[in-house]
C-alpha atoms as a PDB file:
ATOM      1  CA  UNK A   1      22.162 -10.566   6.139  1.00  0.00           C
ATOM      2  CA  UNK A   2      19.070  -8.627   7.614  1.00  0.00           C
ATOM      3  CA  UNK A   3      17.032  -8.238   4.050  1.00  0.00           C
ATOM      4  CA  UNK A   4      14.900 -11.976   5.362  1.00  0.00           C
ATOM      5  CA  UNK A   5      14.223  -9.966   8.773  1.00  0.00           C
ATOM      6  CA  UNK A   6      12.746  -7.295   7.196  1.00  0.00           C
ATOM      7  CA  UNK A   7      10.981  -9.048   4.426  1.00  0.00           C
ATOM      8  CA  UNK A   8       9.045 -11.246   7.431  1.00  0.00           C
ATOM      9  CA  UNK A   9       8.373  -8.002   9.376  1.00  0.00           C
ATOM     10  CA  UNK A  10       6.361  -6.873   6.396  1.00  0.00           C
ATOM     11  CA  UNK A  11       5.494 -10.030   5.419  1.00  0.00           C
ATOM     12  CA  UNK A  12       3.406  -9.690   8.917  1.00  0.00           C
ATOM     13  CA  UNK A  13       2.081  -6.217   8.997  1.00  0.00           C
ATOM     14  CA  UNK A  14       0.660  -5.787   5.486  1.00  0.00           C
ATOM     15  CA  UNK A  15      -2.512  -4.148   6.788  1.00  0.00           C
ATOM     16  CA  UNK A  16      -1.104  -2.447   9.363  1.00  0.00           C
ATOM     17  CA  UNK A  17       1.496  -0.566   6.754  1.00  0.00           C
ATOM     18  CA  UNK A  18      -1.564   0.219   4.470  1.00  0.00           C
ATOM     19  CA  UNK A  19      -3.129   1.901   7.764  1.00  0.00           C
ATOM     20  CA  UNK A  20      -0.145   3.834   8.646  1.00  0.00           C
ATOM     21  CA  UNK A  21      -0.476   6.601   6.416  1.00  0.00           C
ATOM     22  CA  UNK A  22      -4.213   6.628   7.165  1.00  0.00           C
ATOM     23  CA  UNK A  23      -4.984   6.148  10.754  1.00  0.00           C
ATOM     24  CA  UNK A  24      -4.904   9.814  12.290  1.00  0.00           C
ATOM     25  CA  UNK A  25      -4.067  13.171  11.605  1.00  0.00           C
ATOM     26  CA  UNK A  26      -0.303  12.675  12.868  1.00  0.00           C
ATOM     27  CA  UNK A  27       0.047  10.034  10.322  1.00  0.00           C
ATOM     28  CA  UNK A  28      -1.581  11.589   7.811  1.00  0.00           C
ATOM     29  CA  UNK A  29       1.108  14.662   7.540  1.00  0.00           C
ATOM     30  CA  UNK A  30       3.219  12.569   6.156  1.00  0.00           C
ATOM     31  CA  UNK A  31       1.215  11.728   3.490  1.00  0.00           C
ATOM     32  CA  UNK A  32      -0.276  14.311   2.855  1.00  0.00           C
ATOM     33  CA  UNK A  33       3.320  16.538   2.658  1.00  0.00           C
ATOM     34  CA  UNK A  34       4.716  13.587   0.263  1.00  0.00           C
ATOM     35  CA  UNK A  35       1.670  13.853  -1.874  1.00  0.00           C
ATOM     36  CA  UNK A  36       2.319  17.963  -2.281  1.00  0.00           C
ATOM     37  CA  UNK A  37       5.526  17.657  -3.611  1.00  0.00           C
ATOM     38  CA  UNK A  38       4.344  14.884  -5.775  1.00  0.00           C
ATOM     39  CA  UNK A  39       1.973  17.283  -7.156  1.00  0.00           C
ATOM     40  CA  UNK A  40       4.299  19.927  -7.264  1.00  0.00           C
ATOM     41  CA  UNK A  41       7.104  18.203  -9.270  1.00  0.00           C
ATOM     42  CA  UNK A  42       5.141  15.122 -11.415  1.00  0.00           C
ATOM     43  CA  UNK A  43       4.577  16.422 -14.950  1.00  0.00           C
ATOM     44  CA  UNK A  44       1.012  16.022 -15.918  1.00  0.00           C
ATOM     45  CA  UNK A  45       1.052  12.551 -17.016  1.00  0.00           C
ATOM     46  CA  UNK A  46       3.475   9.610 -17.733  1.00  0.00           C
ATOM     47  CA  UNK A  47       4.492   6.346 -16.243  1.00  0.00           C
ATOM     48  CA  UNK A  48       5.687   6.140 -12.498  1.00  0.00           C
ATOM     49  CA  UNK A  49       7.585   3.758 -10.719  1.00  0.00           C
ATOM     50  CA  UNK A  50       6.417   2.984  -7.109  1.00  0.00           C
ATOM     51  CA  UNK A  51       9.793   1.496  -6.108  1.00  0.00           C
ATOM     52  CA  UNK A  52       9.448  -0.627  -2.361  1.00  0.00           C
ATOM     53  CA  UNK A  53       5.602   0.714  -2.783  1.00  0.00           C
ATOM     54  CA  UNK A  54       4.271  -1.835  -0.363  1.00  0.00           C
ATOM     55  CA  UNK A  55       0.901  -2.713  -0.232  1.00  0.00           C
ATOM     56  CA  UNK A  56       0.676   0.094  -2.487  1.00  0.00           C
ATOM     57  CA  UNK A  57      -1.278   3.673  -1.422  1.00  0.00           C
ATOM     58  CA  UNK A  58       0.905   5.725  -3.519  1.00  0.00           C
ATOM     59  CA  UNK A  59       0.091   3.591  -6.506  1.00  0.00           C
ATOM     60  CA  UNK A  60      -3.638   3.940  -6.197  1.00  0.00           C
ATOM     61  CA  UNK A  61      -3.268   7.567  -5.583  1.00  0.00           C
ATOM     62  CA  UNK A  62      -1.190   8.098  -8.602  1.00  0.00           C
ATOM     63  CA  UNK A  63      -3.576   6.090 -11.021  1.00  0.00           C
ATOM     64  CA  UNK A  64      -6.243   7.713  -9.332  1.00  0.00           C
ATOM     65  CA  UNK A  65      -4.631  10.738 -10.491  1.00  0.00           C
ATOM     66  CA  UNK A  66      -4.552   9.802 -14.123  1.00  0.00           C
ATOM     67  CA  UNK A  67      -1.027   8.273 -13.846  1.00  0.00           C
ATOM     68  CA  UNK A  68       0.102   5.332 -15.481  1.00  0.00           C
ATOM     69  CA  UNK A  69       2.152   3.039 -12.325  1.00  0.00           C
ATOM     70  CA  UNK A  70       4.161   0.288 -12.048  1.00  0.00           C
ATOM     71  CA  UNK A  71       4.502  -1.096  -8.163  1.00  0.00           C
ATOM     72  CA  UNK A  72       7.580  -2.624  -7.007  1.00  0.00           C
ATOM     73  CA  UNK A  73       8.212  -4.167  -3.822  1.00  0.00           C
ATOM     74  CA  UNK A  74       9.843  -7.210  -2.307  1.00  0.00           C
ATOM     75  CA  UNK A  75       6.881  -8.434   0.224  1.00  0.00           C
ATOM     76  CA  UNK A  76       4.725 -10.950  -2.295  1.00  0.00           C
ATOM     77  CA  UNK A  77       2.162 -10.335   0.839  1.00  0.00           C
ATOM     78  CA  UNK A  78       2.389  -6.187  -0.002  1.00  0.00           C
ATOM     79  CA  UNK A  79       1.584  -6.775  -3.805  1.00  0.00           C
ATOM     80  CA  UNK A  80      -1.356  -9.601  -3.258  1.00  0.00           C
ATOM     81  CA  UNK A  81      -2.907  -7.026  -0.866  1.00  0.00           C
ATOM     82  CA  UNK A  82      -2.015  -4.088  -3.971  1.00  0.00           C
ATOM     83  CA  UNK A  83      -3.485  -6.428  -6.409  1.00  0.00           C
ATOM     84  CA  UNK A  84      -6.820  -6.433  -4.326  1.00  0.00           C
ATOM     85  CA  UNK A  85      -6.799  -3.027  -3.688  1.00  0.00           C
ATOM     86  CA  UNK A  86      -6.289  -1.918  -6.998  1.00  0.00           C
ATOM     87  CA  UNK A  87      -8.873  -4.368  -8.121  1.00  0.00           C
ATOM     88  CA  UNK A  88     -11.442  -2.952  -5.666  1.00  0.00           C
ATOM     89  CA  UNK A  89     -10.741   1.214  -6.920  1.00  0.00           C
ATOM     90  CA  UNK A  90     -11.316   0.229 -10.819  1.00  0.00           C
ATOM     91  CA  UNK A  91      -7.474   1.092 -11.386  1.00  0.00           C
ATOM     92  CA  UNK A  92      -6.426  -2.063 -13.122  1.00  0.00           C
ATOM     93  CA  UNK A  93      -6.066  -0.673 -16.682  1.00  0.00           C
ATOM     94  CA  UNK A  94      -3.605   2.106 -15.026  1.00  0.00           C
ATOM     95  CA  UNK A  95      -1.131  -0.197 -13.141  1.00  0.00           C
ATOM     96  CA  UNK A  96       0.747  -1.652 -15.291  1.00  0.00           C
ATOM     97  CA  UNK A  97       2.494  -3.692 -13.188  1.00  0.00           C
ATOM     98  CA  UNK A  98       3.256  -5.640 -10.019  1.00  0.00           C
ATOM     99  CA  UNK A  99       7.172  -6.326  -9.991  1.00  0.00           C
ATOM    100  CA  UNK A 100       8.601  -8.579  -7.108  1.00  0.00           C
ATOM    101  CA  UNK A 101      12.223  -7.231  -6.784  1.00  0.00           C
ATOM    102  CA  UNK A 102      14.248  -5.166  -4.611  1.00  0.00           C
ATOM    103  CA  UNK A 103      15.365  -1.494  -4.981  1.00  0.00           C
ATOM    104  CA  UNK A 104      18.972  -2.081  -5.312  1.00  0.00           C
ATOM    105  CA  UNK A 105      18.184  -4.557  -8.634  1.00  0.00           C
ATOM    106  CA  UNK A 106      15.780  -3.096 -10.718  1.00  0.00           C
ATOM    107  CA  UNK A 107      17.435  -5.151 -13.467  1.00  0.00           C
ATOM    108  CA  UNK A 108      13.795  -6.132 -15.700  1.00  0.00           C
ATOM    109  CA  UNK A 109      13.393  -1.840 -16.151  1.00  0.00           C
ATOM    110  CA  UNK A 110      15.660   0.069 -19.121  1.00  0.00           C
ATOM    111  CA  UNK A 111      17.318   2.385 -18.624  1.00  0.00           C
ATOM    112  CA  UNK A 112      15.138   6.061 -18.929  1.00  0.00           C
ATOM    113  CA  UNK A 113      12.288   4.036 -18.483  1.00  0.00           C
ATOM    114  CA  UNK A 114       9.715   6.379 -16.250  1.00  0.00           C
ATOM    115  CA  UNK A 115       9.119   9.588 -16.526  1.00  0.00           C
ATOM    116  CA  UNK A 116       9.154   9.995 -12.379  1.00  0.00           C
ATOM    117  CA  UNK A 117      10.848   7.541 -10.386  1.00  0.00           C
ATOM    118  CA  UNK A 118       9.271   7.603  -6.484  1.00  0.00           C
ATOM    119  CA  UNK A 119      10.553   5.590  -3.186  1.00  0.00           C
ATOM    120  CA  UNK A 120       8.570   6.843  -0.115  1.00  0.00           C
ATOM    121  CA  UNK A 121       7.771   5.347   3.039  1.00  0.00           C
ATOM    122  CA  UNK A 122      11.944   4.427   3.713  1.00  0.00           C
ATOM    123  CA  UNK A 123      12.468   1.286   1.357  1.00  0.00           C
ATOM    124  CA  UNK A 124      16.191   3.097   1.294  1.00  0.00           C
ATOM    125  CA  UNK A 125      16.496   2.960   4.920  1.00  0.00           C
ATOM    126  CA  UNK A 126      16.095  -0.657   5.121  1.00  0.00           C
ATOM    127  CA  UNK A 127      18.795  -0.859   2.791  1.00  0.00           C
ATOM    128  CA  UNK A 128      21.905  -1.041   5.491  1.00  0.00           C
ATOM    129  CA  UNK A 129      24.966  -1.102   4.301  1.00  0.00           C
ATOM    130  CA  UNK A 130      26.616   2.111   2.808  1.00  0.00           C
ATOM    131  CA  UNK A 131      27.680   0.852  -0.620  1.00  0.00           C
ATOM    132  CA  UNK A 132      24.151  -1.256  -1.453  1.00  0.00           C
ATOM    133  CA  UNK A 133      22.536   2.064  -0.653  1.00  0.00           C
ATOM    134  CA  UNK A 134      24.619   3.604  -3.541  1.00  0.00           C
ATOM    135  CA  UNK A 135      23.863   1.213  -5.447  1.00  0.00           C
ATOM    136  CA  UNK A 136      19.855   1.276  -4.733  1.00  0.00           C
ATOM    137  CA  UNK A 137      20.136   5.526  -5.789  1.00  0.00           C
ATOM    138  CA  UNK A 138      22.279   4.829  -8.672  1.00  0.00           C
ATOM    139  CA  UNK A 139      19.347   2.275  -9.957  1.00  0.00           C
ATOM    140  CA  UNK A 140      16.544   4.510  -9.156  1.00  0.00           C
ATOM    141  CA  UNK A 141      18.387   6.887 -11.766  1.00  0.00           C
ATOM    142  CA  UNK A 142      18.951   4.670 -13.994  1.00  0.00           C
ATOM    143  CA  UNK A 143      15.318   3.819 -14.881  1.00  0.00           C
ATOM    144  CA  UNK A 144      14.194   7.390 -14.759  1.00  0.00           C
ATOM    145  CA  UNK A 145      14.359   9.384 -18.241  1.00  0.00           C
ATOM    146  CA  UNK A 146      16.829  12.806 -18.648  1.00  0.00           C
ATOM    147  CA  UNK A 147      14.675  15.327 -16.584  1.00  0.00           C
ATOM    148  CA  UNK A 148      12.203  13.401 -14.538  1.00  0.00           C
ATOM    149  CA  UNK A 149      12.197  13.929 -10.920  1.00  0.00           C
ATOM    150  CA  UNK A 150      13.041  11.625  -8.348  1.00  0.00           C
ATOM    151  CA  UNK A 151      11.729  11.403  -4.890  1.00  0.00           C
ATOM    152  CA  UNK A 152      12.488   9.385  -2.138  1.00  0.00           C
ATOM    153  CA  UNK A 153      12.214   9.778   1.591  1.00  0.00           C
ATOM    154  CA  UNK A 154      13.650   8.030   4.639  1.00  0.00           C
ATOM    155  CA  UNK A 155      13.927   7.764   8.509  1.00  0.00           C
ATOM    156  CA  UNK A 156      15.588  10.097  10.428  1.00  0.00           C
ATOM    157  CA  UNK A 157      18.550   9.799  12.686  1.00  0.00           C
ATOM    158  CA  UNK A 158      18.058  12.541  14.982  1.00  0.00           C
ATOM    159  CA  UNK A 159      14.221  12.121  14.913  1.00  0.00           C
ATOM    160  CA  UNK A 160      14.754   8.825  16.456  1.00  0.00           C
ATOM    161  CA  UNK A 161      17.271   9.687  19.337  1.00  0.00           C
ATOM    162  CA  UNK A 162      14.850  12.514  20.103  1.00  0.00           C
ATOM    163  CA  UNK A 163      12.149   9.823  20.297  1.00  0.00           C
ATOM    164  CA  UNK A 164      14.655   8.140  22.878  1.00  0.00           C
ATOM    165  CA  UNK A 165      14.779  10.915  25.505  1.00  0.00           C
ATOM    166  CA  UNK A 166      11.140  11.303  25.123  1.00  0.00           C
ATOM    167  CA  UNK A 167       9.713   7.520  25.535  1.00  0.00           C
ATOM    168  CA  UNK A 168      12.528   5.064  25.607  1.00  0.00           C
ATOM    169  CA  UNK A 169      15.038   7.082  28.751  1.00  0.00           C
ATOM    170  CA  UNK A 170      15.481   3.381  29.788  1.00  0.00           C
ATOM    171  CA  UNK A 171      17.528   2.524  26.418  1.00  0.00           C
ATOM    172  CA  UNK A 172      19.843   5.409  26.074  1.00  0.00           C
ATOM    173  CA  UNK A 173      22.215   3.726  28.618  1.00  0.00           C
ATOM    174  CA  UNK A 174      22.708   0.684  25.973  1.00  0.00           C
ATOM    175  CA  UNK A 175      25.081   0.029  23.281  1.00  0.00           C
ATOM    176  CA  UNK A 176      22.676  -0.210  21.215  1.00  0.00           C
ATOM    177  CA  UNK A 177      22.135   3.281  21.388  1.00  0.00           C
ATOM    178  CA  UNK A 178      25.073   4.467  21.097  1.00  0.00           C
ATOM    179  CA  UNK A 179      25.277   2.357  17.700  1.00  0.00           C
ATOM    180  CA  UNK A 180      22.419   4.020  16.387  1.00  0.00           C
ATOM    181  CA  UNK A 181      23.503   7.363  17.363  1.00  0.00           C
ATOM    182  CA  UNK A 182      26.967   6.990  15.778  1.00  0.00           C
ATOM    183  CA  UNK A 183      26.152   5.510  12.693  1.00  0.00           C
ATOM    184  CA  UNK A 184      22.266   5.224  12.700  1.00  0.00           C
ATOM    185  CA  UNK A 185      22.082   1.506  12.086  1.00  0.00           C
ATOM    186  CA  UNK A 186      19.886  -0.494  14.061  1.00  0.00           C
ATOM    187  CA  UNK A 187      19.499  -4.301  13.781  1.00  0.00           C
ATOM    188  CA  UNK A 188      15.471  -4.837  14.369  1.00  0.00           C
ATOM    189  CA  UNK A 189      14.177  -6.754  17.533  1.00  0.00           C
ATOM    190  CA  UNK A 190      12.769  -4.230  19.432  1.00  0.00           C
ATOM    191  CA  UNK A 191       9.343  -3.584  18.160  1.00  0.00           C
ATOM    192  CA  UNK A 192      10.418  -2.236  14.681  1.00  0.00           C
ATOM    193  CA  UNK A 193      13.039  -4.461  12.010  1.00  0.00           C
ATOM    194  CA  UNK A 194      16.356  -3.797  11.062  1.00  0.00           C
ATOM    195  CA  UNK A 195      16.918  -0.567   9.315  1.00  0.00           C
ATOM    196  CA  UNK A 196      19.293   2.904   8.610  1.00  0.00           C
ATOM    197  CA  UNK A 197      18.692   5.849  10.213  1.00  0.00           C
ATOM    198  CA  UNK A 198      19.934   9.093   8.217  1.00  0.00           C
ATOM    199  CA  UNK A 199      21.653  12.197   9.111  1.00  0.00           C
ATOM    200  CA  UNK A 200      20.666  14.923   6.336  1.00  0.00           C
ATOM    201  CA  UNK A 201      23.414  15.051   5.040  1.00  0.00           C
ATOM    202  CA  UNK A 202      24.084  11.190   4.806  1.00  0.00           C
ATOM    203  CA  UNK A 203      20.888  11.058   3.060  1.00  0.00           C
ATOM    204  CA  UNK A 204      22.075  13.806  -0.004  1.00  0.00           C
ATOM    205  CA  UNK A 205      25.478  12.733   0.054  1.00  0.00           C
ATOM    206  CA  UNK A 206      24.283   8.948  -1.290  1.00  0.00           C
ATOM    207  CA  UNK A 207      22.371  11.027  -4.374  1.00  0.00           C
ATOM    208  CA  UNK A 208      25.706  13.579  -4.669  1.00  0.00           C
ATOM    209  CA  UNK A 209      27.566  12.692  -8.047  1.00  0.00           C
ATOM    210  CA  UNK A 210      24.581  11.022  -9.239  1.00  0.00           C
ATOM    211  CA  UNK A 211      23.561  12.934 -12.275  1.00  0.00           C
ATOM    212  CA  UNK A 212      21.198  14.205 -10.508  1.00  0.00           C
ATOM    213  CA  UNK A 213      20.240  17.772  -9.476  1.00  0.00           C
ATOM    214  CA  UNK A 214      18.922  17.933  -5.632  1.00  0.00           C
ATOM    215  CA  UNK A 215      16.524  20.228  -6.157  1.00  0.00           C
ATOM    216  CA  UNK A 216      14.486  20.238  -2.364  1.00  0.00           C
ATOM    217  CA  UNK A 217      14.505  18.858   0.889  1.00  0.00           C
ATOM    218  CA  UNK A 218      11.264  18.467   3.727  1.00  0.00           C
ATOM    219  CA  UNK A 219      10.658  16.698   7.108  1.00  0.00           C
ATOM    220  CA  UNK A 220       7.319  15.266   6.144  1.00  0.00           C
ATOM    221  CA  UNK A 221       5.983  15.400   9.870  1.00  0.00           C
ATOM    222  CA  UNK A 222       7.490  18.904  10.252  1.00  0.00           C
ATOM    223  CA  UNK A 223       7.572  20.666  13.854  1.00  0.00           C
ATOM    224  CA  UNK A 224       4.739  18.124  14.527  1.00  0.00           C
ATOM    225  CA  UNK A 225       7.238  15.393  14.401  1.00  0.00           C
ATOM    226  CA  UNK A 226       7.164  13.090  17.797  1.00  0.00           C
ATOM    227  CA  UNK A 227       4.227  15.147  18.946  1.00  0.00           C
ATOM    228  CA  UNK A 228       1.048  13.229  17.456  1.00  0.00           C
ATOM    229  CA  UNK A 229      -1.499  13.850  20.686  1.00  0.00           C
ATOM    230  CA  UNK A 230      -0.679  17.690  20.540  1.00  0.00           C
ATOM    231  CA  UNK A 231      -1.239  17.235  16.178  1.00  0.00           C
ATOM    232  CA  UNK A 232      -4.402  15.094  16.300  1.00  0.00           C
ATOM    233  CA  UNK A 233      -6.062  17.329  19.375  1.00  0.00           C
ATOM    234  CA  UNK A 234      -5.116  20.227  16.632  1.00  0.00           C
ATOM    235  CA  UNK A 235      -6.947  18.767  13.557  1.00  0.00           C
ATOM    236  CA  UNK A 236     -10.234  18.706  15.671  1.00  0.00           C
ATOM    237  CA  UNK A 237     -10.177  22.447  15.383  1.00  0.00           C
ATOM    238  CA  UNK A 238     -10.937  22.942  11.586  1.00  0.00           C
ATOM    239  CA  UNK A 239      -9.913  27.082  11.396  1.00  0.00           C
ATOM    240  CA  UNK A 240      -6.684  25.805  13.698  1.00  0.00           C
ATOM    241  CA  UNK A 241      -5.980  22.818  11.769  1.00  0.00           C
ATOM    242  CA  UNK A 242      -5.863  24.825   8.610  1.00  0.00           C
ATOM    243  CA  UNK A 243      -3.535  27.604  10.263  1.00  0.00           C
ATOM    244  CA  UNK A 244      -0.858  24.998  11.397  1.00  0.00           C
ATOM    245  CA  UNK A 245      -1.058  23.525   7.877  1.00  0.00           C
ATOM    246  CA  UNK A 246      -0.111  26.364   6.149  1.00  0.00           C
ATOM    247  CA  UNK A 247       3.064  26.932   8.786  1.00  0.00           C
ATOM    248  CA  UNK A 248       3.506  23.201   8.700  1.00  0.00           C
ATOM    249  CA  UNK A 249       4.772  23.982   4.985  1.00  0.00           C
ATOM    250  CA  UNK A 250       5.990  27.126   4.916  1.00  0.00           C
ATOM    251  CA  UNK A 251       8.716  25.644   7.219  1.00  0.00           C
ATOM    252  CA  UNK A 252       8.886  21.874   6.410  1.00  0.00           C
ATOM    253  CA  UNK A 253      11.875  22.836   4.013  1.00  0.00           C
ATOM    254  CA  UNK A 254      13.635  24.426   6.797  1.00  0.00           C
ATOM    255  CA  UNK A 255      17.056  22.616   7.279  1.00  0.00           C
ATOM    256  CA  UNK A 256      16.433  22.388  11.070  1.00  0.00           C
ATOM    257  CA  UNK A 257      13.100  21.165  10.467  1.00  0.00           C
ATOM    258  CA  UNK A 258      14.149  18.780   8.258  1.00  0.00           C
ATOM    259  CA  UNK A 259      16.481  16.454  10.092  1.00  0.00           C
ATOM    260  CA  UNK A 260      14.147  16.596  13.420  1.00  0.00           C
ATOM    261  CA  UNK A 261      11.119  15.295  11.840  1.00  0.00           C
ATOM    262  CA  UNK A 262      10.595  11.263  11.512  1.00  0.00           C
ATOM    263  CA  UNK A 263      10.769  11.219   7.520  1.00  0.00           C
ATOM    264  CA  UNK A 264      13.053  13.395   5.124  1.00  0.00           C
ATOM    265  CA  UNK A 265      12.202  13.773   1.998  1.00  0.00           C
ATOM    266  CA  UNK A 266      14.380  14.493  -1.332  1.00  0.00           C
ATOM    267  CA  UNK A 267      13.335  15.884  -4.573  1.00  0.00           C
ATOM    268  CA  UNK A 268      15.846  15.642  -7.243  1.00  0.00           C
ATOM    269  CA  UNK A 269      15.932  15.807 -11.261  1.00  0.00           C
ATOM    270  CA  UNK A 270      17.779  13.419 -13.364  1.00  0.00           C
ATOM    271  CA  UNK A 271      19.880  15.208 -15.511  1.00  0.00           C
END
């Protein structure tokens, strides 16, 4: 059972997961591309669910936002640094809620309970095996009420092999590699924890006969994916910067662009 090896690898990288979305320009895009089509497909107010919302920048964002949030995750380390965090902004009286649980049991929420339903970052990928992950979509929308959106994202397949010929050569002679490329499941141990790679495809089919609509699909790092020196040199130059934004999403939809980049993301609409 690999859920205990990835609950410690959070359990030891709480600040360093809040930083990640933060810490340059690269990192930022996917942030920044998540938070677009949260804006884009969010009605104007209503309660969210942060499902696996770690140490919780989403959450603040939302209730920032005017949002009313309930955080889930299944680090206790991720919501005691949330809990500060939300302290510190003023955004008590907006999160509702710090749940302790795990995406494939969200058991203590009704059913058509939220009126958007979010799971960024890749909770689903460190969900391994095939039928759990089924069950993890089929409770995401569950708790979501008939016609509120649903938006998850996860780790790409392809992204990482590509990330093998560029800095890890030395690895693609291993089994392990092979595993990963031929089913995209990859035990931890080797500076990241056990997890699921997708294909695109993979990643719809699990929300296909879901009562669900699939209404968009983006690589969140876009053609900058696996290229953060060449993104972060780019953001320096402010008339630049803004230039490869706006291609950045005009073509982060693009089907080719999405299964390169590191995270996919999926918009649907429960039914």
């Amino acid at each position: 059972m690999s859920r205990p090896i990835v609950k410690r690898y959070y359990a030891r990288n709480v600040a360093m997961e809040w930083r990640r979305l933060a810490r340059d320009a690269y990192h930022r895009l996917e942030y920044d591309t998540t938070m677009r089509f949260i804006r884009k497909y969010l009605p104007r107010r209503g309660l969210v669910l942060d499902a696996g919302g770690g140490p919780g920048r989403y959450t603040i964002a939302l209730a920032q936002a005017g949002y009313d949030v309930v955080l889930q995750d299944f680090t206790p380390e991720h919501l005691d640094f949330a809990k500060r965090r939300i302290k510190h902004a003023g955004l008590t009286r907006r999160v509702k809620a710090l749940d302790e649980g795990t995406i494939t049991d969200l058991r203590y929420f009704k059913d058509n309970s939220f009126d958007a339903v979010l799971c960024l970052g890749g909770p689903l990928s460190h969900v391994l095996e095939p039928k759990r992950i089924d069950r993890a979509v089929r409770e995401l929308v569950r708790v979501a009420k008939k016609g509120a959106p649903i938006i998850v994202s996860v780790m790409s397949r392809l992204a990482v092999l590509r990330n093998e010929l560029l800095l890890f050569q030395h690895e693609i002679e291993q089994p392990m590699f092979k595993t990963v490329r031929d089913t995209g499941y990859y035990p931890g141990g080797s500076g990241f924890t056990a997890c699921r790679f997708f294909l695109p495809e993979e990643f719809q089919g699990h929300f296909e006969n879901k009562k669900i609509d699939i209404l968009e699909m983006a690589g969140l790092e876009g053609l900058g994916s696996h290229c953060p020196a060449a993104v972060n040199k780019l953001a320096r130059n402010k008339k630049r910067w803004k230039a490869w934004l706006d291609t950045h999403y005009k073509t982060c939809t693009h089907p080719a662009v999405v299964g390169l980049s590191e995270h996919m993301l999926l918009v649907c609409r429960k039914r």
